[in-house]
C-alpha atoms as a PDB file:
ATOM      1  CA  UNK A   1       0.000   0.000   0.000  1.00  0.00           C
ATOM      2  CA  UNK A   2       0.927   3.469  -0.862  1.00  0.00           C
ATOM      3  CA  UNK A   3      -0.085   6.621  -0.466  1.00  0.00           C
ATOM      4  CA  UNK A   4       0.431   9.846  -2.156  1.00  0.00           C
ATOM      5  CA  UNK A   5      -0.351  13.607  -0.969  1.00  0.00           C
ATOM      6  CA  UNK A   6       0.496  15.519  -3.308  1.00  0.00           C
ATOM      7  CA  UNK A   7      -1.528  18.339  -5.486  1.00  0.00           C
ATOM      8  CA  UNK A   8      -2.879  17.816  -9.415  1.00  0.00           C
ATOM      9  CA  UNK A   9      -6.271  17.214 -10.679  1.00  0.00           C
ATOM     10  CA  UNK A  10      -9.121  14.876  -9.574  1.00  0.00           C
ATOM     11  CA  UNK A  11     -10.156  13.231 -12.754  1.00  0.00           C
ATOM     12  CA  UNK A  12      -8.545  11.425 -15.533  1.00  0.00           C
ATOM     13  CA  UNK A  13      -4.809  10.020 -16.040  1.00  0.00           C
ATOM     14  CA  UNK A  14      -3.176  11.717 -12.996  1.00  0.00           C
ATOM     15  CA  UNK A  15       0.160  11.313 -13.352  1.00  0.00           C
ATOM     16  CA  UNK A  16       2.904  12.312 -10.780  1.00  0.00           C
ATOM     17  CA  UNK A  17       6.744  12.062 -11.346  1.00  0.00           C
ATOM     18  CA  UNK A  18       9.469  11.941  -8.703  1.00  0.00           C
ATOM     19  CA  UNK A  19      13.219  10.426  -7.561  1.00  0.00           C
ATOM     20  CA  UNK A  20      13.832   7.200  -6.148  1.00  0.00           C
ATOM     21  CA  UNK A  21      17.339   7.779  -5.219  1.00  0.00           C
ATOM     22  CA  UNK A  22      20.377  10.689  -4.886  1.00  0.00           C
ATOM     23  CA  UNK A  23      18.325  13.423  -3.199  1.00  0.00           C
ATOM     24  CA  UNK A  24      17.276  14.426   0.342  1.00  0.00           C
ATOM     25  CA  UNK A  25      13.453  13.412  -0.584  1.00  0.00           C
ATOM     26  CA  UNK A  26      13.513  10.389  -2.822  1.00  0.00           C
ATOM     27  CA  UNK A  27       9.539  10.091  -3.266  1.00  0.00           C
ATOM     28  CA  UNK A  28       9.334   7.043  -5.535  1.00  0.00           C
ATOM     29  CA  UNK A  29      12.120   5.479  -3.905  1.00  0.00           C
ATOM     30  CA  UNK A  30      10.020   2.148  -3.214  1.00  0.00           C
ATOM     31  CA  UNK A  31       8.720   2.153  -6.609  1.00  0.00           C
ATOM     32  CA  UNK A  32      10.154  -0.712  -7.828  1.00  0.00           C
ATOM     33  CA  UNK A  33       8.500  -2.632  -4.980  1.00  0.00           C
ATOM     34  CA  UNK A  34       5.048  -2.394  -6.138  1.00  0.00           C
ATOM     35  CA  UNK A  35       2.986  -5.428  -7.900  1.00  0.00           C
ATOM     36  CA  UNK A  36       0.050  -5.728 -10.023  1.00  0.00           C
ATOM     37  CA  UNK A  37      -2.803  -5.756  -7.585  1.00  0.00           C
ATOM     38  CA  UNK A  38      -1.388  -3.523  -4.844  1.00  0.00           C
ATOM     39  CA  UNK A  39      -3.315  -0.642  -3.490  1.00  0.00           C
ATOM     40  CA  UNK A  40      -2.558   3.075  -4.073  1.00  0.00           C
ATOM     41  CA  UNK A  41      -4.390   5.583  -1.869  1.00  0.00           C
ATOM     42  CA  UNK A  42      -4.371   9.308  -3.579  1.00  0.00           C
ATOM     43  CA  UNK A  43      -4.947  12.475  -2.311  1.00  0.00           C
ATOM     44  CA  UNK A  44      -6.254  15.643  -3.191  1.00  0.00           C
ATOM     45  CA  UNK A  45      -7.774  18.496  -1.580  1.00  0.00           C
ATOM     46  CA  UNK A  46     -11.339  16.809   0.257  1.00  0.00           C
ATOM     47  CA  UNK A  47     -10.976  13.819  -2.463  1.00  0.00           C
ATOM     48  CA  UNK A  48      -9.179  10.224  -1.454  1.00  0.00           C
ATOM     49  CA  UNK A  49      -9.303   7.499  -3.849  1.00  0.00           C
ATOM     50  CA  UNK A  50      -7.915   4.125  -3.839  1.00  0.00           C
ATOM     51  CA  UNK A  51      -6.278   2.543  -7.346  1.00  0.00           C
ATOM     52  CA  UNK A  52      -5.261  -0.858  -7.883  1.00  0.00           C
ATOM     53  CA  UNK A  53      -1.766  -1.372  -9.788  1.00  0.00           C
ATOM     54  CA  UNK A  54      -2.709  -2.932 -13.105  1.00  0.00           C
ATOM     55  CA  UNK A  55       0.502  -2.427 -15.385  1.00  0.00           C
ATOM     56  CA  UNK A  56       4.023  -2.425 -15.178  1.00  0.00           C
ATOM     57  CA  UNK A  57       6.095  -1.186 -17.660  1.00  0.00           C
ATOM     58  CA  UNK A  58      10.196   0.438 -17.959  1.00  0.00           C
ATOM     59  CA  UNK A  59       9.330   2.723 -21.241  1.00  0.00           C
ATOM     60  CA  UNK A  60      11.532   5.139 -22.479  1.00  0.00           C
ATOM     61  CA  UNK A  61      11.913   8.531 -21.642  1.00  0.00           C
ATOM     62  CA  UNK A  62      10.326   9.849 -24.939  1.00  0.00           C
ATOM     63  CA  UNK A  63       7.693   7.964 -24.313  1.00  0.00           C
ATOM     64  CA  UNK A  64       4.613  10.479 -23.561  1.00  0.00           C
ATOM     65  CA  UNK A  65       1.528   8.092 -24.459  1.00  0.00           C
ATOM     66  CA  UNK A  66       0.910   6.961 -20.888  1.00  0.00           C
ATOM     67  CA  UNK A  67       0.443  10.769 -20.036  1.00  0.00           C
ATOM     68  CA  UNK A  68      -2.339  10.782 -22.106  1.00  0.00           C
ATOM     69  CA  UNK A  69      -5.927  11.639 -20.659  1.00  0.00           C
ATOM     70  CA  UNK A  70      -8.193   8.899 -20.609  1.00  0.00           C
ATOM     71  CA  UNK A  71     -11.973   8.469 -19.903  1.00  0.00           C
ATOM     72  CA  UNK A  72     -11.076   6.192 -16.715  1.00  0.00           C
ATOM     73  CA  UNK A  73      -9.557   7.447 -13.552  1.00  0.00           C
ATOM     74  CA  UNK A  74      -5.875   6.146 -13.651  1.00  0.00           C
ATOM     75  CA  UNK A  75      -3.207   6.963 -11.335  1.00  0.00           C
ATOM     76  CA  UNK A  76       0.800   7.139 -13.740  1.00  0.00           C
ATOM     77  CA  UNK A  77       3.440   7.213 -11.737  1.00  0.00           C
ATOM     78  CA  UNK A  78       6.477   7.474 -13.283  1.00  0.00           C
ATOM     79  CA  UNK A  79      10.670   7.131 -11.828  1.00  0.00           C
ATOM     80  CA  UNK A  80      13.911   6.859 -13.473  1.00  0.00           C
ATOM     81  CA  UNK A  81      15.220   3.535 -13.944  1.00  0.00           C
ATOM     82  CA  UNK A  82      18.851   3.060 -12.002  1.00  0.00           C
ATOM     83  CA  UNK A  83      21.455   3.429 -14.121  1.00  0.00           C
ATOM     84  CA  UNK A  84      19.557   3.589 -17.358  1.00  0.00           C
ATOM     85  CA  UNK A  85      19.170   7.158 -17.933  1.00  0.00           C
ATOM     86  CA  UNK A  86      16.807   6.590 -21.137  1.00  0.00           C
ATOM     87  CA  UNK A  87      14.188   4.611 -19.447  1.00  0.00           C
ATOM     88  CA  UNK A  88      11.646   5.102 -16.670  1.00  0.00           C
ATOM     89  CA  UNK A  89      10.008   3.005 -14.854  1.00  0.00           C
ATOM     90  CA  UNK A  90       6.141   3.201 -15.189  1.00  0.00           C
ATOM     91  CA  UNK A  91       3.543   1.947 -13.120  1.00  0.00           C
ATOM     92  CA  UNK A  92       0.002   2.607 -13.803  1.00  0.00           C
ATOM     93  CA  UNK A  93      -3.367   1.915 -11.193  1.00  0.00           C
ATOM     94  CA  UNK A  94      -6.759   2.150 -11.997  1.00  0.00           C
ATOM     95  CA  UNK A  95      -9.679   3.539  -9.437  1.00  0.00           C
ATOM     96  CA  UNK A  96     -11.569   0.670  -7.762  1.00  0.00           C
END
């Protein structure tokens, strides 16, 4: 389980990017840790919702599709990959 305070919008793909390692604050540090079916709570203003990890993915850093809106509320969060400055690691959760 994870959850996330942080400020954007309440409907659609929200997607939130943020370090996993080599600063003070490393946000997304346990990133890598999550599997399909674990629960994301998110935040925002007087809303909570819960998501449900449903994809995995390491795409590379050019790739902008899963920022795209969509009709569904998804949660994108997206990390660097260690060591592999042209990918990112991508996990995506939809509301439940």
């Amino acid at each position: 389980m994870v959850i996330l305070k942080k400020h954007g919008k309440e409907f659609g793909n929200i997607a939130l990017a943020a370090h996993n390692r080599g600063y003070k604050v490393n946000y997304f540090q346990d990133l890598k840790k999550l599997e399909i079916g674990d629960e994301i709570y998110y935040s925002y203003k007087n809303i909570k919702r819960k998501y449900i990890v449903n994809s995995k993915a390491i795409i590379r850093d050019t790739d902008l599709q899963v920022l795209e809106n969509t009709k569904d509320n998804i949660l994108t969060l997206i990390t660097c990959l260690e060591n592999e400055p042209q990918y990112r690691r991508c996990i995506q959760a939809l509301e439940v």
